[in-house]
C-alpha atoms as a PDB file:
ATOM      1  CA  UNK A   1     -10.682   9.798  -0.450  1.00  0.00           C
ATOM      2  CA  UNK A   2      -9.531   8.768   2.797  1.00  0.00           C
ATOM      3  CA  UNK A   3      -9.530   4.922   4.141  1.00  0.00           C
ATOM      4  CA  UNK A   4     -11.966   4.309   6.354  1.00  0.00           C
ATOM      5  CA  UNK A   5     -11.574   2.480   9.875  1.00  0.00           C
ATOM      6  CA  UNK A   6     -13.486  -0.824   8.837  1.00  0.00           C
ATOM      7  CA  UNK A   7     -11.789  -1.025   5.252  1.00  0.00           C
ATOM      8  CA  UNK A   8      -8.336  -0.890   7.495  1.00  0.00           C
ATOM      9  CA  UNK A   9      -9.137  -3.403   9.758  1.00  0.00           C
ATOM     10  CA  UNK A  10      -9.908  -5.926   6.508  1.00  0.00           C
ATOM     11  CA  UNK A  11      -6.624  -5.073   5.032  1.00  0.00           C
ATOM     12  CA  UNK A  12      -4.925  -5.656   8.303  1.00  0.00           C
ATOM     13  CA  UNK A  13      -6.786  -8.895   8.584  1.00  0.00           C
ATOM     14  CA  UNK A  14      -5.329 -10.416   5.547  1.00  0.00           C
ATOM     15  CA  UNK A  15      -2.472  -9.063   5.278  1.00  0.00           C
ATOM     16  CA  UNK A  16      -1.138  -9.907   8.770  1.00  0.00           C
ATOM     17  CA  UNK A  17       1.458 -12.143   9.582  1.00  0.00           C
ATOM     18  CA  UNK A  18      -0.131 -12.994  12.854  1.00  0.00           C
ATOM     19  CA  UNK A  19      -2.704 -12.263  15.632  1.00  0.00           C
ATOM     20  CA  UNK A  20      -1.401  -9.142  17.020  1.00  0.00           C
ATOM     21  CA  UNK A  21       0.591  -7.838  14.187  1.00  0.00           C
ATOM     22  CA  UNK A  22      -0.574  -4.370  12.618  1.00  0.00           C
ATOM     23  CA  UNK A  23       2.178  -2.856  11.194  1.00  0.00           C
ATOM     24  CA  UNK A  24       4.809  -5.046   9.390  1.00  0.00           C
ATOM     25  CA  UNK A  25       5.968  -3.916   5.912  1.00  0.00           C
ATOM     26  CA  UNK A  26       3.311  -6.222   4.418  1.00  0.00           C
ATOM     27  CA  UNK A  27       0.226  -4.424   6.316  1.00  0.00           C
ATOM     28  CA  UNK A  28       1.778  -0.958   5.306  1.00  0.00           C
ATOM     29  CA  UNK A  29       2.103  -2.035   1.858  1.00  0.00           C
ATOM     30  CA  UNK A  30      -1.464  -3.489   1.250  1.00  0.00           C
ATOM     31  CA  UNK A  31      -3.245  -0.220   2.637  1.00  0.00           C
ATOM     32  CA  UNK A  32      -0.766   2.318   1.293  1.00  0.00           C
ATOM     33  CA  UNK A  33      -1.730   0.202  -2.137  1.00  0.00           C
ATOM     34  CA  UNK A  34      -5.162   0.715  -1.373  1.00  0.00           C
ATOM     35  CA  UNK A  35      -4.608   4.670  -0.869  1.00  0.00           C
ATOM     36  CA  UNK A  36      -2.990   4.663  -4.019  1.00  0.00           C
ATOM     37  CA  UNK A  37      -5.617   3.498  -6.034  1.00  0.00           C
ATOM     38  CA  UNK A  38      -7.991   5.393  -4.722  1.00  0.00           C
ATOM     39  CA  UNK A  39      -6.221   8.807  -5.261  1.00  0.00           C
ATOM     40  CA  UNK A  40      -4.875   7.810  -8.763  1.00  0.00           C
ATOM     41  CA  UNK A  41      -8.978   7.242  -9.385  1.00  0.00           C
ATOM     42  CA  UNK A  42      -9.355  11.103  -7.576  1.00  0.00           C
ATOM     43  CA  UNK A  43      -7.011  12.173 -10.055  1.00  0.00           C
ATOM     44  CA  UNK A  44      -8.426  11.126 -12.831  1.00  0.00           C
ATOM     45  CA  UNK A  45     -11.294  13.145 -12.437  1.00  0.00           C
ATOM     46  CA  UNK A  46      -9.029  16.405 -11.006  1.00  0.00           C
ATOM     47  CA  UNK A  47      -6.251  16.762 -13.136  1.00  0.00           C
ATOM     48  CA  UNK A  48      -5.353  19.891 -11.529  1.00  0.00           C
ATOM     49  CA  UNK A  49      -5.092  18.914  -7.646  1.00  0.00           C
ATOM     50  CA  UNK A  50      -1.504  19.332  -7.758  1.00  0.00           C
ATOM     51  CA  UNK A  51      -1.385  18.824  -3.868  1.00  0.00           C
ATOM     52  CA  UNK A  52      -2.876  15.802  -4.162  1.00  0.00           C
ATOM     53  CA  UNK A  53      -0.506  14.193  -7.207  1.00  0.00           C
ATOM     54  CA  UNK A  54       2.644  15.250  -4.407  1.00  0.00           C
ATOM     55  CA  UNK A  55       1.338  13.101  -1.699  1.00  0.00           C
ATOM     56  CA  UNK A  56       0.531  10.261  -4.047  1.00  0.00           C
ATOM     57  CA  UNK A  57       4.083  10.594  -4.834  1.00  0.00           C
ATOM     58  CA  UNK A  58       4.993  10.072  -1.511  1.00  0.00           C
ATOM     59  CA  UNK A  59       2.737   7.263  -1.236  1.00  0.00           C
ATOM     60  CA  UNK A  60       4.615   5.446  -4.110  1.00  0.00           C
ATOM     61  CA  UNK A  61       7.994   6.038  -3.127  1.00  0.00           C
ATOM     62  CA  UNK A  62       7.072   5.511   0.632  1.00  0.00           C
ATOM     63  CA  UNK A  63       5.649   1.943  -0.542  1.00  0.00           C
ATOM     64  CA  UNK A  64       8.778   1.586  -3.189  1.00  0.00           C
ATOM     65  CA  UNK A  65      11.267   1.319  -0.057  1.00  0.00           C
ATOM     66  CA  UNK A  66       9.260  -0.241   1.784  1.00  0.00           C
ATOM     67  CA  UNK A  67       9.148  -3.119  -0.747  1.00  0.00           C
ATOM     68  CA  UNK A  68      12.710  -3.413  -1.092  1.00  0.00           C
ATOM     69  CA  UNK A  69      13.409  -3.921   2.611  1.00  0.00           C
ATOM     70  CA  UNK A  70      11.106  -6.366   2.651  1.00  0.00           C
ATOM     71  CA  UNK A  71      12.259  -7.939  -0.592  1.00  0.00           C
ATOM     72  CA  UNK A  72      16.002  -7.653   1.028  1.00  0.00           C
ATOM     73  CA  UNK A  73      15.167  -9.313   4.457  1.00  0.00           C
ATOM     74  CA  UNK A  74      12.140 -11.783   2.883  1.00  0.00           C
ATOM     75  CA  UNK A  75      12.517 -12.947  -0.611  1.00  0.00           C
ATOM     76  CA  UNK A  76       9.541 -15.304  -0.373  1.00  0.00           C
ATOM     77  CA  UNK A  77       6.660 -12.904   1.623  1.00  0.00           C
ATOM     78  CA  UNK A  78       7.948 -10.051  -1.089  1.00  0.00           C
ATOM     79  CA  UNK A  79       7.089 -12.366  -3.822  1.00  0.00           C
ATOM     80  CA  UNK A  80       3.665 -13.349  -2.156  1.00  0.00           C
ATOM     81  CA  UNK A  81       2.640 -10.189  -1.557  1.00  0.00           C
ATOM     82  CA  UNK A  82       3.177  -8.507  -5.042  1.00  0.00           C
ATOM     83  CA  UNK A  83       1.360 -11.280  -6.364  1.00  0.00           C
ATOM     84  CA  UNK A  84      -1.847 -10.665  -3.820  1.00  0.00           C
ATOM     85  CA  UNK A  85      -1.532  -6.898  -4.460  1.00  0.00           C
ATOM     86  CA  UNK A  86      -1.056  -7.723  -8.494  1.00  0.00           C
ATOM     87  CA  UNK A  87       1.901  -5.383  -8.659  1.00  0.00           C
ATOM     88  CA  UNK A  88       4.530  -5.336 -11.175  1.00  0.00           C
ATOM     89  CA  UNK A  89       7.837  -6.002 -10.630  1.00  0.00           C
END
């Protein structure tokens, strides 16, 4: 359920703004996207892991403001990076 080190390092790789970088708003949003998935696909299957529907609430409002700070300081990377991720908006 949890990302493993090697499936971080790809998402880090493309979603990076440059050599060094590991943690700008994109990079957080791409692999708290990719948690996201894959606990909405956990609870599919347990309907009943209430612990685990309140963290992927957190996840989604977590990547929520982290999207609008990056849509408030940089229109044109927010606009990219929905459209990599295929989020709505």
């Amino acid at each position: 359920m949890s990302i493993t080190k090697t499936q971080k390092t790809e998402l880090i790789e493309q979603y990076r703004r440059d050599g060094k970088d590991s943690g700008s708003p994109e990079v957080q949003v791409a692999i708290l996207t990719h948690r996201i998935k894959e606990l909405t696909e956990h609870l599919k299957q347990h309907k009943h892991d209430y612990a685990s529907q309140r963290g992927l609430l957190q996840m989604v409002s977590k990547r929520k403001r982290l999207l609008a700070y990056l849509l408030k300081k940089n229109r044109p990377a927010y606009q990219e990076l929905i459209q990599r991720l295929g989020l709505r908006r």
